[in-house]
Structures are given as structure tokens and as C-alpha cells.
C-alpha atoms as a PDB file:
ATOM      1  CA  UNK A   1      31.145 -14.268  -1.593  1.00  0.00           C
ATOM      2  CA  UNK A   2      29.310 -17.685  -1.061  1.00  0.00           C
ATOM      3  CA  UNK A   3      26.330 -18.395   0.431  1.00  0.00           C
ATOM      4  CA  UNK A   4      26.315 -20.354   3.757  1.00  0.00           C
ATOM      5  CA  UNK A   5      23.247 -22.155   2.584  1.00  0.00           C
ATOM      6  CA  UNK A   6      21.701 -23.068  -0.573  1.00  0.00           C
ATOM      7  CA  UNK A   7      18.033 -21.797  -1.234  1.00  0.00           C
ATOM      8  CA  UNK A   8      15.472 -24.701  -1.444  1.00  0.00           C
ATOM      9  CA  UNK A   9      14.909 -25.072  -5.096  1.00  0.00           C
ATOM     10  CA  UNK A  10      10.959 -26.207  -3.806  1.00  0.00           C
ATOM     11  CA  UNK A  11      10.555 -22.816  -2.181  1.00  0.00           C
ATOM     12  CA  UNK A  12      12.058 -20.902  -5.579  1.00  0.00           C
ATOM     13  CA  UNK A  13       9.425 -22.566  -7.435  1.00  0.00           C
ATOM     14  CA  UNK A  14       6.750 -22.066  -4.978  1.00  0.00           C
ATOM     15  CA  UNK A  15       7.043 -18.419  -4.899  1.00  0.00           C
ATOM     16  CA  UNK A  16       7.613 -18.139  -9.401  1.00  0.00           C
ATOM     17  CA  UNK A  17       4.429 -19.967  -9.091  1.00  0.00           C
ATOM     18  CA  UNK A  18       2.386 -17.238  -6.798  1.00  0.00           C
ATOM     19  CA  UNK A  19       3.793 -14.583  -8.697  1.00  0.00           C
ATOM     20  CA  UNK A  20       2.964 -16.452 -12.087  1.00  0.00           C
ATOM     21  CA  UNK A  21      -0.582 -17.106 -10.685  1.00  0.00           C
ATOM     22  CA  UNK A  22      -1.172 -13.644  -9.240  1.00  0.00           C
ATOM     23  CA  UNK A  23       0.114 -12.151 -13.067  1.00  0.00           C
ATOM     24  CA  UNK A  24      -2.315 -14.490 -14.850  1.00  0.00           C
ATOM     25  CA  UNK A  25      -5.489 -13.735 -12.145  1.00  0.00           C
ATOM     26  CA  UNK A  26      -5.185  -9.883 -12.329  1.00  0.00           C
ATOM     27  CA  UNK A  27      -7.045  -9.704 -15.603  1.00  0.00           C
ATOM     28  CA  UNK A  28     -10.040 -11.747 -13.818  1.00  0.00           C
ATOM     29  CA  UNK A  29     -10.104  -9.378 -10.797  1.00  0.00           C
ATOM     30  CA  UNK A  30      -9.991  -6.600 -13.293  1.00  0.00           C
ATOM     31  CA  UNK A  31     -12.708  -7.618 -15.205  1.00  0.00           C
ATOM     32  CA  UNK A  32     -14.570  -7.976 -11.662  1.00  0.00           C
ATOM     33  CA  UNK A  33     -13.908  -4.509 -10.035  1.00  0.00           C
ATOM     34  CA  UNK A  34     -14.780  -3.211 -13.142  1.00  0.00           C
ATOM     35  CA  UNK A  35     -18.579  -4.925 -13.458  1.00  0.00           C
ATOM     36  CA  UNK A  36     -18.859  -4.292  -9.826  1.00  0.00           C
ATOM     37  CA  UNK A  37     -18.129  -0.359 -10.509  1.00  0.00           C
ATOM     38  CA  UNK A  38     -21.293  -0.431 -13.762  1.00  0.00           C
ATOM     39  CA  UNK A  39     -23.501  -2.311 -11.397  1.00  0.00           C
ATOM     40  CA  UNK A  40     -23.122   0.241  -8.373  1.00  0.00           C
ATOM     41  CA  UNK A  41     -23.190   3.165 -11.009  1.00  0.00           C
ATOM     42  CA  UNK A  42     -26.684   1.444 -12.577  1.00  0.00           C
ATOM     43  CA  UNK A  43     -28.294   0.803  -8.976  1.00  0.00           C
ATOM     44  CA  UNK A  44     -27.685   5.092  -8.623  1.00  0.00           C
ATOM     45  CA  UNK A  45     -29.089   5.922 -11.484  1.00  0.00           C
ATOM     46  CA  UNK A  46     -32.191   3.443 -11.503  1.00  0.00           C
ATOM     47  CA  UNK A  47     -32.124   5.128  -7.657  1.00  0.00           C
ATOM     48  CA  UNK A  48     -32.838   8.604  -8.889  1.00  0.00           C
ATOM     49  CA  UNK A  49     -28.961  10.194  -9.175  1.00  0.00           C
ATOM     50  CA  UNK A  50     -27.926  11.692 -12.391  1.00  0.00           C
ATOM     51  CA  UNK A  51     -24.646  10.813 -13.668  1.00  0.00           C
ATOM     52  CA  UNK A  52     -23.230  14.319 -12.718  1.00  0.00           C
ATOM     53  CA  UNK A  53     -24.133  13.096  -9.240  1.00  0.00           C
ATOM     54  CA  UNK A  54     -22.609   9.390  -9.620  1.00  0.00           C
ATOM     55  CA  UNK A  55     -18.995  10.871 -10.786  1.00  0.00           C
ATOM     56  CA  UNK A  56     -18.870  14.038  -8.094  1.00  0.00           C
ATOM     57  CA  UNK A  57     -19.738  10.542  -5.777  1.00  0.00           C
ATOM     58  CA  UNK A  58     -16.405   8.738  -7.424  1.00  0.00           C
ATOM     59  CA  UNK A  59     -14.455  11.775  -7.284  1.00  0.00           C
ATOM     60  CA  UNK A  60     -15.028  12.585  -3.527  1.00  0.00           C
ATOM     61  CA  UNK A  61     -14.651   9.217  -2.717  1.00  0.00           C
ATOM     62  CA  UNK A  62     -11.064   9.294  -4.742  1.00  0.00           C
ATOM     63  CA  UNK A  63      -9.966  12.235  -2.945  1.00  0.00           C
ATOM     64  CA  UNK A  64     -11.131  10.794   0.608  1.00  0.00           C
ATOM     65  CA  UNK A  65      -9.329   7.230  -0.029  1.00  0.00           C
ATOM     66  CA  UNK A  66      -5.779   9.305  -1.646  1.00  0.00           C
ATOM     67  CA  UNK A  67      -5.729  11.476   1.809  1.00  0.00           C
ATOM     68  CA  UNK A  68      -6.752   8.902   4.481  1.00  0.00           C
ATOM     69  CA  UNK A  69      -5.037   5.703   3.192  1.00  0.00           C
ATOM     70  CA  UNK A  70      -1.552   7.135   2.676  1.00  0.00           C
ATOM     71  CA  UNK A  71       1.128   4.996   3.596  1.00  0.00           C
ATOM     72  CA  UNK A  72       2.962   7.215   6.346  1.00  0.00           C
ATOM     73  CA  UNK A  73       5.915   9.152   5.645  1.00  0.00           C
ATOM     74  CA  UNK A  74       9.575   7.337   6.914  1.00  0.00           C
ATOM     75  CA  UNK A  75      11.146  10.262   9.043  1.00  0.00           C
ATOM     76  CA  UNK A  76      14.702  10.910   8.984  1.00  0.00           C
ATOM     77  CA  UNK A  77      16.669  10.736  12.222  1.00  0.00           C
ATOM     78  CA  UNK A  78      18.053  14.462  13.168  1.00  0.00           C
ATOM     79  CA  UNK A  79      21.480  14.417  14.710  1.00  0.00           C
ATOM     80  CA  UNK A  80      21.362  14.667  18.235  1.00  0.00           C
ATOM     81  CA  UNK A  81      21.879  17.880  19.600  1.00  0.00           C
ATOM     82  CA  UNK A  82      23.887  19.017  23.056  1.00  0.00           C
ATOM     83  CA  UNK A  83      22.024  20.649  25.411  1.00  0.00           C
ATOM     84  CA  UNK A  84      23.379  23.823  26.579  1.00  0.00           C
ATOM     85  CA  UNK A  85      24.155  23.996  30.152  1.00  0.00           C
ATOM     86  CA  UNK A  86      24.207  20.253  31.027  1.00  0.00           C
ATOM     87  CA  UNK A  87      27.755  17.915  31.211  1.00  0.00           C
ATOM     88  CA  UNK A  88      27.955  14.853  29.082  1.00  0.00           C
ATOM     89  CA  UNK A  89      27.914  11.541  31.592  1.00  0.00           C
ATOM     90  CA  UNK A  90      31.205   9.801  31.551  1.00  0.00           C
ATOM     91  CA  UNK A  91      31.437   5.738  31.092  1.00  0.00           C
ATOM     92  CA  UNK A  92      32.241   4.161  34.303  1.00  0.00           C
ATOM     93  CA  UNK A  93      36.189   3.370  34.441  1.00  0.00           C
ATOM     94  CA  UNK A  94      37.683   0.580  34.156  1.00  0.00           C
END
């Protein structure tokens, strides 16, 4: 089976290169979601918290984003089922 139309070697190449990008950035954002996590943990415990309080804080906040943000489940169809007492509606002749 052939292909009715070649793919644009330009747009192969444009796409390896977002993917390449996006692989060689994700240490970077890492690095930053990580130093943003120590600084909000330090401003909480200069603020007063104890570190019991910080990680019962992470771990309700875990919990909260795992129930709320779940992608929904895909639903399976059900076969249709006749209802009792009612005829089926013929096509129209022809």
C-alpha cells in the first residue's frame, strides 16, 4: 500500500527538532520546578511551619491534584436495547 502523497521532508524535520528540543530542555525545567519546590518549602518554614506541616501541605495537595485533574474515563457504548412493548419503525419503501 502506497501513499497518495509524500510527507514534506521540512515538516519531518521540524517536528524531530521539537521533540529533540523538548528532550534536551526537560533537564532545565527540572532543575527549575525543583528550586521552585526548596524556595516555597524555605518561605514556610522561615514563616513559622514545621516541616511535619510543609509535607502533610505536599501530601494533601498530591491527593487533591490526583482526584480533581483526572483525565475522564472513555465509556464504552452498550448495545442498544429493544424496548418492550413498542414496534420497530420501518424504512420508507421504495
Amino acid at each position: 500500500m502506497t501513499p497518495k502523497k509524500t510527507v514534506n521532508p521540512v515538516r519531518k524535520y521540524a517536528v524531530g527538532s521539537v521533540i529533540t528540543a523538548l528532550l534536551l530542555l526537560s533537564p532545565v525545567v527540572a532543575l527549575l520546578l525543583v528550586s521552585a519546590v526548596e524556595m516555597l518549602v524555605d518561605v514556610l518554614i522561615v514563616g513559622g511551619a514545621s516541616a511535619v506541616c510543609v509535607v502533610a501541605a505536599g501530601g494533601f495537595g498530591l491527593v487533591l491534584v490526583r482526584k480533581f485533574w483526572r483525565r475522564p474515563a472513555v465509556m464504552l457504548q452498550a448495545e442498544l436495547e429493544p424496548v418492550p412493548g413498542e414496534a420497530s419503525i420501518a424504512g420508507a419503501p421504495m
